[in-house]
Protein backbone atom coordinates (compact mmCIF):
# COMPACT_ATOMS: atom_id res chain seq x y z
CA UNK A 1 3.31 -28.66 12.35
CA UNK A 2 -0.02 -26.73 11.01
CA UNK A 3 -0.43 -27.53 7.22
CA UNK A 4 -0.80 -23.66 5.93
CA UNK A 5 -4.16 -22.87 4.68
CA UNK A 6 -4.49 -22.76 0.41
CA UNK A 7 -6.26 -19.69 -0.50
CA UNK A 8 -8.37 -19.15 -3.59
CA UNK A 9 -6.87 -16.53 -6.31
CA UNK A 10 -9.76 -14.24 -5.87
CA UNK A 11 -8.76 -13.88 -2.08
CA UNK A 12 -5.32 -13.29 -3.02
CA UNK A 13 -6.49 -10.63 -6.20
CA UNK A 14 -8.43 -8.86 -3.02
CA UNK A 15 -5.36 -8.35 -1.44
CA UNK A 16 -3.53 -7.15 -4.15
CA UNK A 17 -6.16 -4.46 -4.91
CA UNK A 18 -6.42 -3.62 -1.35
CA UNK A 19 -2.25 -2.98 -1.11
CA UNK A 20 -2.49 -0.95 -4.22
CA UNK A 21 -5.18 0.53 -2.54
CA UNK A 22 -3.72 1.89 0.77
CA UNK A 23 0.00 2.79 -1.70
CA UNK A 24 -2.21 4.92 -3.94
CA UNK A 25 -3.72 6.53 -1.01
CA UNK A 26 -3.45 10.86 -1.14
CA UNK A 27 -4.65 11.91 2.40
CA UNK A 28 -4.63 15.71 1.17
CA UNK A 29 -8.08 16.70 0.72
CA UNK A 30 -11.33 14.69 0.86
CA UNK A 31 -11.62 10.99 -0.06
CA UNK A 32 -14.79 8.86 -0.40
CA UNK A 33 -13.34 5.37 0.37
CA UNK A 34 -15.97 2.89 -0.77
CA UNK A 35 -15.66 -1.48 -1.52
CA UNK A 36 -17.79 -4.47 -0.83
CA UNK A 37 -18.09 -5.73 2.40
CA UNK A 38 -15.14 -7.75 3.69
CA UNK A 39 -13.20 -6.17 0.87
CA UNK A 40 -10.81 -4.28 3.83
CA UNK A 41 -12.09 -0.71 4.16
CA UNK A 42 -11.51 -1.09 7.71
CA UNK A 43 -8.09 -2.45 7.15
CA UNK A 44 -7.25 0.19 5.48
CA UNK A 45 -8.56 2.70 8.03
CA UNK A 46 -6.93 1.25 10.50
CA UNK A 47 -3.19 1.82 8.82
CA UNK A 48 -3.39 4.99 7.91
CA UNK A 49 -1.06 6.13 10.98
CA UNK A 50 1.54 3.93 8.19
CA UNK A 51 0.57 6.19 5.74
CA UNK A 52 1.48 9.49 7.61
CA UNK A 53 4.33 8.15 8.92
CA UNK A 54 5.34 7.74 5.63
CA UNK A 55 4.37 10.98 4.35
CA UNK A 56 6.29 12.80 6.77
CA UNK A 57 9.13 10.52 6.69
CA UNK A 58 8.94 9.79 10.36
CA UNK A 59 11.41 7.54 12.41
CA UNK A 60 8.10 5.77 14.12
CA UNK A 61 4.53 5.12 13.19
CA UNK A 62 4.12 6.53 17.37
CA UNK A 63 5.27 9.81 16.43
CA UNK A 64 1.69 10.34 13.97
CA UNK A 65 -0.53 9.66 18.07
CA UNK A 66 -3.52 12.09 17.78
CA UNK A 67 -2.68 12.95 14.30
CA UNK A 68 -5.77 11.07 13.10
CA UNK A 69 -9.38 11.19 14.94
CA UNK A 70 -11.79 8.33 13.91
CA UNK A 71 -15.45 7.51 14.89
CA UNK A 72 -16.59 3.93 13.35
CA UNK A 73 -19.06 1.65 14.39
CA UNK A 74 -16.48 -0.49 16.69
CA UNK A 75 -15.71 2.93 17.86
CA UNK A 76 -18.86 4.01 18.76
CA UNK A 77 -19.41 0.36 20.86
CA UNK A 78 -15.81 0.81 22.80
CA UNK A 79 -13.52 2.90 24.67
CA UNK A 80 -11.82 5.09 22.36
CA UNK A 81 -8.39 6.49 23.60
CA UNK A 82 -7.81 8.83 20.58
CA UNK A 83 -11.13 11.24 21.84
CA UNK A 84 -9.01 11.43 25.44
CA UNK A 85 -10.29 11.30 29.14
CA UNK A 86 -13.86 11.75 27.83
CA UNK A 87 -13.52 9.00 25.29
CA UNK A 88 -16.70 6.63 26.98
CA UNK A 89 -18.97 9.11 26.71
CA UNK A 90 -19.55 9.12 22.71
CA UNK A 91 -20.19 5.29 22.98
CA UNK A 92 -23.56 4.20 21.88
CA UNK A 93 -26.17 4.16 24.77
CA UNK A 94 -29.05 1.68 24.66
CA UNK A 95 -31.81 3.60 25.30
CA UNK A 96 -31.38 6.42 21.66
CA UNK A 97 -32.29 5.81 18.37
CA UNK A 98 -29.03 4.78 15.93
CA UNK A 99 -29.67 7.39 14.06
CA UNK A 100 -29.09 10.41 17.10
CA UNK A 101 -26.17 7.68 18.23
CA UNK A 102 -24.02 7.93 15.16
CA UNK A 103 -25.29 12.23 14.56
CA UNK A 104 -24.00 12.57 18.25
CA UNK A 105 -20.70 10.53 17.70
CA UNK A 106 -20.08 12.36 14.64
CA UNK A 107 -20.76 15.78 15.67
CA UNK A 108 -18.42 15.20 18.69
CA UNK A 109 -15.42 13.77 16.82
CA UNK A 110 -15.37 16.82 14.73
CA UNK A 111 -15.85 18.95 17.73
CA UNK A 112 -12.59 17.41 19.36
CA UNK A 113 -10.81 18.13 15.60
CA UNK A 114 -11.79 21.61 15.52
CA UNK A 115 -10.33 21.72 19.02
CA UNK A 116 -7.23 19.34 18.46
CA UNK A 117 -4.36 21.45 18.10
CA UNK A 118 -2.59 17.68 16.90
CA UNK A 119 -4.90 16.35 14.33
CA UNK A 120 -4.36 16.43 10.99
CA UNK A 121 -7.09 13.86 9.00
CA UNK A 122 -10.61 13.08 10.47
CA UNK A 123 -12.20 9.28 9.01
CA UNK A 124 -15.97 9.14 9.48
CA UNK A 125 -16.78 5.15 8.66
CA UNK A 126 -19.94 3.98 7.57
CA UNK A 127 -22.44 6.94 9.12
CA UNK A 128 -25.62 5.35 7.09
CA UNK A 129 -25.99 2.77 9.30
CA UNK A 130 -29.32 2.65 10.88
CA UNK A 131 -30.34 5.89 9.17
CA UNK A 132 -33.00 6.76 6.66
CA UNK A 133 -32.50 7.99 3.18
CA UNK A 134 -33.69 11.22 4.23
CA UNK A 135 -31.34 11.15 7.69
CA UNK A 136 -28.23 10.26 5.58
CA UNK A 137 -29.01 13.09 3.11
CA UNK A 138 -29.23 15.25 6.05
CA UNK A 139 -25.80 13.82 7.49
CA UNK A 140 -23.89 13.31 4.71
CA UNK A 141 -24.88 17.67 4.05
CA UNK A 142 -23.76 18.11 7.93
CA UNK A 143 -20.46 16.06 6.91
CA UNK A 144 -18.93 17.79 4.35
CA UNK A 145 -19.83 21.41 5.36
CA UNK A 146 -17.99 20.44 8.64
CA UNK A 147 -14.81 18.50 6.78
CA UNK A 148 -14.82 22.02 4.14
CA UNK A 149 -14.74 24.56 7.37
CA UNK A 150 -11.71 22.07 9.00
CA UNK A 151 -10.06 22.34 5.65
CA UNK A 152 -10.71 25.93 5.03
CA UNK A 153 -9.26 26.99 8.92
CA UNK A 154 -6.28 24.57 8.22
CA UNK A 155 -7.56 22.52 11.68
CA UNK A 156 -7.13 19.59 9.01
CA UNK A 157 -5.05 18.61 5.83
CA UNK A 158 -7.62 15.50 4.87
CA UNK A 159 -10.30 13.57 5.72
CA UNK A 160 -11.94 10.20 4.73
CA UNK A 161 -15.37 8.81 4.45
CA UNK A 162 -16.01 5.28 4.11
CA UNK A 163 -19.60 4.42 2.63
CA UNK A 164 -21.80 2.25 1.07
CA UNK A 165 -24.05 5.32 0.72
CA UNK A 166 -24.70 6.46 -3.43
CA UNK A 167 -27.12 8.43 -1.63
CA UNK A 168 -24.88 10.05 0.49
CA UNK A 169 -22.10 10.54 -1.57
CA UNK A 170 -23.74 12.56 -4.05
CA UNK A 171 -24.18 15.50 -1.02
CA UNK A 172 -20.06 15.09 0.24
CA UNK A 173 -17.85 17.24 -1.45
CA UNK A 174 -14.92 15.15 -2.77
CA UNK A 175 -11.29 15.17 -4.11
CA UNK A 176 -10.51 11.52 -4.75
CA UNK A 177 -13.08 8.54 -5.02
CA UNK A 178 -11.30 5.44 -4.02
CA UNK A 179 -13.43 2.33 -4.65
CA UNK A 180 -11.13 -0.96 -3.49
CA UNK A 181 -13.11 -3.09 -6.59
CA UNK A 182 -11.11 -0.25 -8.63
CA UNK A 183 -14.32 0.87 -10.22
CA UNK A 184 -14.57 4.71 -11.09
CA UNK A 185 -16.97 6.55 -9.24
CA UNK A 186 -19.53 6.56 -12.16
CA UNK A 187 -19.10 2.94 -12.68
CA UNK A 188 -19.88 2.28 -8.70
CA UNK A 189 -23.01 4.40 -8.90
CA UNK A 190 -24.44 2.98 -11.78
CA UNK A 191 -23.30 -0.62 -11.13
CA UNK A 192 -25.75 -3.39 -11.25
CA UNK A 193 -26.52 -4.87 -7.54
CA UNK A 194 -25.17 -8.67 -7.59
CA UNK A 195 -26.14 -10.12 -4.25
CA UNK A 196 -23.12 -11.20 -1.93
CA UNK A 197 -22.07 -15.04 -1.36
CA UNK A 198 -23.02 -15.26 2.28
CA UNK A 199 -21.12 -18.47 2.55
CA UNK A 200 -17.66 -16.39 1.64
CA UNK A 201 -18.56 -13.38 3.51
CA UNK A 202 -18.95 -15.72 6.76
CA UNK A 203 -15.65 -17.41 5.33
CA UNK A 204 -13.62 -14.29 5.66
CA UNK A 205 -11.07 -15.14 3.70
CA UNK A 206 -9.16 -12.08 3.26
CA UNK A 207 -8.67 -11.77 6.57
CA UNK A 208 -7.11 -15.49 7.04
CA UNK A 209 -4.50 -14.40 4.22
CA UNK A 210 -3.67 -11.08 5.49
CA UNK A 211 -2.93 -12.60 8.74
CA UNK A 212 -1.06 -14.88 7.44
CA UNK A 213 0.90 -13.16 4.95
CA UNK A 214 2.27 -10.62 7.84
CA UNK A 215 6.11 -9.17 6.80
């Protein structure tokens, strides 16, 4: 028999705050999800069909398909079945810079929401990456007017953006800052820059004891 794996208390307080996290979520309006890395931003992206299904009170988590529209950097690398038939063609291609990569896949997954007549909450993860200071500006700016017009047509009831950007955050309109550390947003822009423990990063704890601590 496998002897269970011990877990340290501050992997099992990251899981705590990362529950309370995803229970507290509101997916009305616009929400700047933000967290250190390995900290389960993508976790938490990745069950939010749970979270409409309860919202609407709905029989099956199946019954929320193409209710949520997502471009994310394993996205942008793979075949993504939410964007349809023509889901390949917003993957990444070798031979563009990142930066015209991630404006492309973002322009085209709200494109396909402003076509949708099924979606209901648009999550844009992580668009910095590979970009400038002066290219997120420019996309975080293209971002929000985009989210605002979905919002103000009713194409959309929420979206979420999941950063690391203080940059880019200051130029996205917001309703709820969500920061899975459970700072404020004033205390995450102005917090002082600890560097990460590479050795638990590549540990991945979190991950071990959500897997393991499955209902």
């Amino acid at each position: 028999m496998k002897e269970k794996k011990t877990y340290s208390e501050k992997t099992k307080l990251a899981y705590t705050r990362l529950q309370e996290t995803f229970q507290d979520l509101d997916v009305e309006g616009v929400t700047i999800l933000t967290g250190n890395n390995g900290s389960g931003k993508s976790v938490i992206r990745k069950q939010l069909p749970f979270a409409f299904q309860n919202l609407y009170e709905l029989e099956k988590v199946s019954e929320t398909q193409g209710w949520i529209m997502s471009t994310s950097m394993d996205a942008r690398t793979g075949s993504n079945a939410e964007w349809g038939a023509l889901s390949g063609i917003m993957n990444d291609t070798s031979w563009v810079a990142t930066s015209q990569n991630t404006f492309h896949s973002i322009k085209g997954l709200l494109d396909s929401a402003e076509r949708s007549e099924k979606v209901k909450y648009v999550v844009i993860d992580e668009y910095e990456i590979g970009c400038s200071e002066e290219t997120i500006v420019a996309l975080a700016q293209y971002i929000s007017q985009r989210i605002q017009k979905l919002l103000e047509d009713k194409k959309i009831i929420g979206a979420m953006v999941i950063t690391h950007s203080r940059l880019g955050v200051e130029h996205i309109k917001f309703d709820h800052f969500v920061n899975i550390e459970g700072r404020t947003y004033e205390e995450w822009k102005n917090r002082e820059i600890v560097p990460t423990n590479l050795e638990e990063l590549e540990a991945n704890e979190l991950f071990g004891y959500i897997r393991d601590n499955k209902e």
